[in-house]
PDB file of N, CA and C in Angstrom:
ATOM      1  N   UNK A   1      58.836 -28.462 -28.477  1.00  0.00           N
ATOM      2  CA  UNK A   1      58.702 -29.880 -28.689  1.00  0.00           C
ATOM      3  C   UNK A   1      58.889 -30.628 -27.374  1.00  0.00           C
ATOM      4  N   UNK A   2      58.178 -30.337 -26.642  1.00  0.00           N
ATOM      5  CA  UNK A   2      58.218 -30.840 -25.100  1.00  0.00           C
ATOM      6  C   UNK A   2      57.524 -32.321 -25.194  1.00  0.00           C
ATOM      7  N   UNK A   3      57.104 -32.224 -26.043  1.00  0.00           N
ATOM      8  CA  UNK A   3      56.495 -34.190 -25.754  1.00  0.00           C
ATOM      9  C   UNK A   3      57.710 -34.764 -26.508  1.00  0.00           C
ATOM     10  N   UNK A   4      58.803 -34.295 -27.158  1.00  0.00           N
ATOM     11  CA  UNK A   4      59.638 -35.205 -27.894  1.00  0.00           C
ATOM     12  C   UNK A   4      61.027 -35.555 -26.623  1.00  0.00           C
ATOM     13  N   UNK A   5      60.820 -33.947 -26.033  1.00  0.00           N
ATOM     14  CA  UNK A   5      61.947 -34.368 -25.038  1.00  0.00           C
ATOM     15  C   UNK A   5      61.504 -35.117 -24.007  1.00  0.00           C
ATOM     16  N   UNK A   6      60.178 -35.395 -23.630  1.00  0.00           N
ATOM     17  CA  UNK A   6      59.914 -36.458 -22.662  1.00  0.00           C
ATOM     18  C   UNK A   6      59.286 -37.441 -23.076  1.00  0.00           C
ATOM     19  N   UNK A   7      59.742 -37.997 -24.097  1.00  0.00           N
ATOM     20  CA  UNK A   7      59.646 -39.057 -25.022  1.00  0.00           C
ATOM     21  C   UNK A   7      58.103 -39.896 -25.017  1.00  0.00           C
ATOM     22  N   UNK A   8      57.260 -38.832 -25.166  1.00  0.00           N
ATOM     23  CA  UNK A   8      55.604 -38.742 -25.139  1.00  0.00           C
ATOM     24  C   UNK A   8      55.515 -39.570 -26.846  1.00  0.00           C
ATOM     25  N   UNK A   9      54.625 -40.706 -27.214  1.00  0.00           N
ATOM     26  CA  UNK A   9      54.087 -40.491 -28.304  1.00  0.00           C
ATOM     27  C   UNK A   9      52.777 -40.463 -28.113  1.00  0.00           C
ATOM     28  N   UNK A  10      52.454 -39.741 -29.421  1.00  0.00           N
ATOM     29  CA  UNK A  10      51.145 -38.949 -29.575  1.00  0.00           C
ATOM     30  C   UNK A  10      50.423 -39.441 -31.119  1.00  0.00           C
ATOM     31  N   UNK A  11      49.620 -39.349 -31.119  1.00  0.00           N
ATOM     32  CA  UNK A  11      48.901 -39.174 -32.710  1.00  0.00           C
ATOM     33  C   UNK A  11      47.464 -38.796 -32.428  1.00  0.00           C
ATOM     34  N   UNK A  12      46.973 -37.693 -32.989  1.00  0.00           N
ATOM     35  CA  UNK A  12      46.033 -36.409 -32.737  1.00  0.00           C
ATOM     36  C   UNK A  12      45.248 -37.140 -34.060  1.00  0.00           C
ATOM     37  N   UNK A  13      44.350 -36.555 -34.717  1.00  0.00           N
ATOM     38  CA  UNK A  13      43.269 -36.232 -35.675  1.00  0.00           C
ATOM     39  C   UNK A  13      42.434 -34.484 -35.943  1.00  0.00           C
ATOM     40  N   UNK A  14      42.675 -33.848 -36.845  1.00  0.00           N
ATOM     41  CA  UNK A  14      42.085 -32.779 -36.873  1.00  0.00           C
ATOM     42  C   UNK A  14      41.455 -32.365 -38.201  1.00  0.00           C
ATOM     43  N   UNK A  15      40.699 -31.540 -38.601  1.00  0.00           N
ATOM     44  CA  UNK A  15      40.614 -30.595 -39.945  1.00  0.00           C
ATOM     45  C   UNK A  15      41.853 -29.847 -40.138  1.00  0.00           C
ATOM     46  N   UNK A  16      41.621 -30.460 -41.147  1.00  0.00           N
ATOM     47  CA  UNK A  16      43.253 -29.689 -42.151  1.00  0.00           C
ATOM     48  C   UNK A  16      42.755 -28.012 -41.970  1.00  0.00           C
ATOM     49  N   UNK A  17      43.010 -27.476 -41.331  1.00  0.00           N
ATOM     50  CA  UNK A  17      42.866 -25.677 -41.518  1.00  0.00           C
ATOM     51  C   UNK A  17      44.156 -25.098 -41.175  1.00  0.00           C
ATOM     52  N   UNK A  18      44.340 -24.124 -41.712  1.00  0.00           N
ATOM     53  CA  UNK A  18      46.014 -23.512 -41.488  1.00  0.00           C
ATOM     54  C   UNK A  18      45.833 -23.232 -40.192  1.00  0.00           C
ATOM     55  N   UNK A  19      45.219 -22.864 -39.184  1.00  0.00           N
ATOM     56  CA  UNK A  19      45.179 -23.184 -37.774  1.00  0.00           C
ATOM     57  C   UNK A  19      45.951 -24.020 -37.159  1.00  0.00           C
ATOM     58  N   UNK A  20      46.184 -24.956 -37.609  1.00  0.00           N
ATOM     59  CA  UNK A  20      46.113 -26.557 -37.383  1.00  0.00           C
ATOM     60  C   UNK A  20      47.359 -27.003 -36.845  1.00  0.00           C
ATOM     61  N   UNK A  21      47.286 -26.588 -39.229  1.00  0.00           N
ATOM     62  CA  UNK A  21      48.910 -26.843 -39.680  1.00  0.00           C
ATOM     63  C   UNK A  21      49.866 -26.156 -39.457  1.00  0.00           C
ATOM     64  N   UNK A  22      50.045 -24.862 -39.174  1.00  0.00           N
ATOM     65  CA  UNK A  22      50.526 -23.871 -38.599  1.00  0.00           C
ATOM     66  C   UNK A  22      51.047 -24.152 -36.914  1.00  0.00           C
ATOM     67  N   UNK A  23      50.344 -24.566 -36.756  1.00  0.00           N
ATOM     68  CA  UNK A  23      50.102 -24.541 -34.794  1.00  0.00           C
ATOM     69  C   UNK A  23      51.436 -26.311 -34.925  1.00  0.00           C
ATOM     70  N   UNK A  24      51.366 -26.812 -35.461  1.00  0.00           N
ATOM     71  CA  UNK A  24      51.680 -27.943 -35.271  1.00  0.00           C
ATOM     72  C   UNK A  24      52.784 -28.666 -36.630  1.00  0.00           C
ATOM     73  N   UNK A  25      53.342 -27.441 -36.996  1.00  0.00           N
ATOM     74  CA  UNK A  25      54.101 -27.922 -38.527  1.00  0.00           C
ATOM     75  C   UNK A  25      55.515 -28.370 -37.869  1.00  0.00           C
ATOM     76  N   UNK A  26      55.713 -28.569 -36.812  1.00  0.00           N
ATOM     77  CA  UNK A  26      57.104 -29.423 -36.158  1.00  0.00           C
ATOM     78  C   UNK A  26      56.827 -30.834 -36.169  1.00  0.00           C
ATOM     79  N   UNK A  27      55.981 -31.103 -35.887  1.00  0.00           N
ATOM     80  CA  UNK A  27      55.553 -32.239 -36.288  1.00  0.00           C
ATOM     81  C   UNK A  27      55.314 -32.999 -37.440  1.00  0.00           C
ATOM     82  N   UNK A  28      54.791 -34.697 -38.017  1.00  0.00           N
ATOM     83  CA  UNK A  28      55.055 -35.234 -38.796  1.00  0.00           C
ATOM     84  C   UNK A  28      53.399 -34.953 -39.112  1.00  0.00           C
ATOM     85  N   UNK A  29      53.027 -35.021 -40.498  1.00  0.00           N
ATOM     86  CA  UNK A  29      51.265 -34.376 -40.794  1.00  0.00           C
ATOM     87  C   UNK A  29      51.337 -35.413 -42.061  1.00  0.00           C
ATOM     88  N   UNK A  30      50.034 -36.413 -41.767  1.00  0.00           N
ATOM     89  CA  UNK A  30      49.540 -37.070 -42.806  1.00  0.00           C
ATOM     90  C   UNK A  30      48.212 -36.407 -43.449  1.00  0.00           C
ATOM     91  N   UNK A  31      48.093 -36.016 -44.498  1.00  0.00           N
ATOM     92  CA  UNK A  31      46.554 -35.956 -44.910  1.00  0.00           C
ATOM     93  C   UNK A  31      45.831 -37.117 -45.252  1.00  0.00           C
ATOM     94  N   UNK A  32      44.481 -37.321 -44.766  1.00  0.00           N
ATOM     95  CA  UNK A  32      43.312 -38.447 -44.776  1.00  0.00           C
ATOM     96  C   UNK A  32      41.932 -37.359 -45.572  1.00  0.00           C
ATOM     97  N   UNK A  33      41.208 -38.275 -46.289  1.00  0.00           N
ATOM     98  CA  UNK A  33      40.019 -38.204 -46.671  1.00  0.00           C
ATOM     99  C   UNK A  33      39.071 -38.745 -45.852  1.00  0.00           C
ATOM    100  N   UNK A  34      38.194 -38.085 -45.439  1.00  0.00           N
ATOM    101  CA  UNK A  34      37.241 -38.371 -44.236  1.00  0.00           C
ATOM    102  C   UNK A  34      35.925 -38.231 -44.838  1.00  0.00           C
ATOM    103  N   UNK A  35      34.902 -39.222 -44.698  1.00  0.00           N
ATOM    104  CA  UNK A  35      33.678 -39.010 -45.180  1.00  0.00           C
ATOM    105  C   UNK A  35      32.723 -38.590 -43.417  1.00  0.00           C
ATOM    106  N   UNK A  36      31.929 -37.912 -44.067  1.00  0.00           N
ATOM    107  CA  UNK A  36      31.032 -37.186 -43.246  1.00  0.00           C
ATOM    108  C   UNK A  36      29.411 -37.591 -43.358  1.00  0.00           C
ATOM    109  N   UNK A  37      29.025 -38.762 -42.746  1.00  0.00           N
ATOM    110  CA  UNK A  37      27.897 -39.217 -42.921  1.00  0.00           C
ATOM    111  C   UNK A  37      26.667 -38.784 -42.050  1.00  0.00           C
ATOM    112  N   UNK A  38      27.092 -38.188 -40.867  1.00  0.00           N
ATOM    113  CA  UNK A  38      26.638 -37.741 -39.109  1.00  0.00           C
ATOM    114  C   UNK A  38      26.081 -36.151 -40.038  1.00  0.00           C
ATOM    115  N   UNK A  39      24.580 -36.210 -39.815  1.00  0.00           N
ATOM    116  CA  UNK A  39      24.392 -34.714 -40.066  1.00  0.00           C
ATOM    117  C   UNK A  39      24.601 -34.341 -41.348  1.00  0.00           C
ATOM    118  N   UNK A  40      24.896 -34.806 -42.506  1.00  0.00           N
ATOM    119  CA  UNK A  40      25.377 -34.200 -43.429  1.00  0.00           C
ATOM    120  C   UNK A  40      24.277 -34.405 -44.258  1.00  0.00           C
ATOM    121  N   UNK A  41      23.723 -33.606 -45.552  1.00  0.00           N
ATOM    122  CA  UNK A  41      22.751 -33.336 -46.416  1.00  0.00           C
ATOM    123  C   UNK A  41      23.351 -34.450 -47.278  1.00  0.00           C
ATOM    124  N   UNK A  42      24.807 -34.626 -47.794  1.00  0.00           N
ATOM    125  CA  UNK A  42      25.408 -35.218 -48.439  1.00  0.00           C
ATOM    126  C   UNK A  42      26.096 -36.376 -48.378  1.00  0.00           C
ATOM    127  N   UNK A  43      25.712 -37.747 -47.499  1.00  0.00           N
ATOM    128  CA  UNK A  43      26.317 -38.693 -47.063  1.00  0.00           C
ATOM    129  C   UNK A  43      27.831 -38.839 -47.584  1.00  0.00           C
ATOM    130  N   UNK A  44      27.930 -38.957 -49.204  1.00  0.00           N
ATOM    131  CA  UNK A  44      28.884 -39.454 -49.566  1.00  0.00           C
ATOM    132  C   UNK A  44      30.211 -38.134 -49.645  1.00  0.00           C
ATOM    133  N   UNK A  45      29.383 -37.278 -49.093  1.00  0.00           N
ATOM    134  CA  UNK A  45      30.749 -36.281 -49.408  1.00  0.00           C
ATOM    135  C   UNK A  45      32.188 -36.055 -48.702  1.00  0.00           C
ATOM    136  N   UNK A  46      33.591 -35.633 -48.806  1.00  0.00           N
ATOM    137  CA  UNK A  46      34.432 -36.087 -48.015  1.00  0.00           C
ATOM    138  C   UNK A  46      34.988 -34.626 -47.433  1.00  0.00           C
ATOM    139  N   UNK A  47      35.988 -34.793 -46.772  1.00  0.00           N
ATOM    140  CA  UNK A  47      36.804 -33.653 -46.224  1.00  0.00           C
ATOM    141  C   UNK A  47      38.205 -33.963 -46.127  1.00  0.00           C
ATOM    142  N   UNK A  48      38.892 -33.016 -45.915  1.00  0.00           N
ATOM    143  CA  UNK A  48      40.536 -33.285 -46.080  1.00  0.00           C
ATOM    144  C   UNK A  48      40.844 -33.282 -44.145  1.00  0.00           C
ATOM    145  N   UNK A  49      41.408 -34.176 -43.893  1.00  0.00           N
ATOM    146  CA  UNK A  49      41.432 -34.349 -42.215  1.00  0.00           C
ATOM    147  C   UNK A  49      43.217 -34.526 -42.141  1.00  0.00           C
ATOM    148  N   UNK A  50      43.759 -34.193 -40.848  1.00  0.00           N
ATOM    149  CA  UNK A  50      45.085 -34.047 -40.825  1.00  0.00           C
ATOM    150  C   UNK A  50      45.790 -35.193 -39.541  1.00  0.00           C
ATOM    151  N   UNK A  51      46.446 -36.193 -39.385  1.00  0.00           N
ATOM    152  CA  UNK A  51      46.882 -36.886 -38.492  1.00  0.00           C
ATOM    153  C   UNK A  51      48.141 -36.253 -38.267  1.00  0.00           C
ATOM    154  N   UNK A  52      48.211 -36.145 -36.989  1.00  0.00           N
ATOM    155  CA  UNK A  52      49.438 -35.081 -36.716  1.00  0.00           C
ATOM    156  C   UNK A  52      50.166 -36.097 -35.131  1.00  0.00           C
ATOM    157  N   UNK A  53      51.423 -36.577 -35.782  1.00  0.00           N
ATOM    158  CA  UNK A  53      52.037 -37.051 -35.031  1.00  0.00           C
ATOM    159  C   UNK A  53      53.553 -37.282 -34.256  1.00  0.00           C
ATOM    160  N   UNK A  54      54.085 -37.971 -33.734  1.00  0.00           N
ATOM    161  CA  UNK A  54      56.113 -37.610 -33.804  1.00  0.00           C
ATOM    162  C   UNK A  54      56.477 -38.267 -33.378  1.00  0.00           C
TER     163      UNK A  54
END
């Protein structure tokens, strides 16, 4: 937790994948619903996205 001891704040954005959450579960993790309109067959469809912050 080296950004907490040099009193860094941060707030990231990612895909929720146990990658993620794993890599970064010291931290504080909001889940967001993210729509995907860029490229997608499915405009309205969403994804589970992770704000990861401290």
């Amino acid at each position: 937790l080296e950004l907490d001891k040099k009193k860094v704040k941060f707030l990231m954005s990612n895909a929720k994948v146990d990658l993620v959450t794993d890599h970064f579960k010291d931290y504080k993790c909001d889940d967001i619903q993210a729509r995907r309109a860029i490229n997608s067959k499915n405009p309205e469809s969403t994804t589970t996205e992770v704000f990861i912050y401290n």
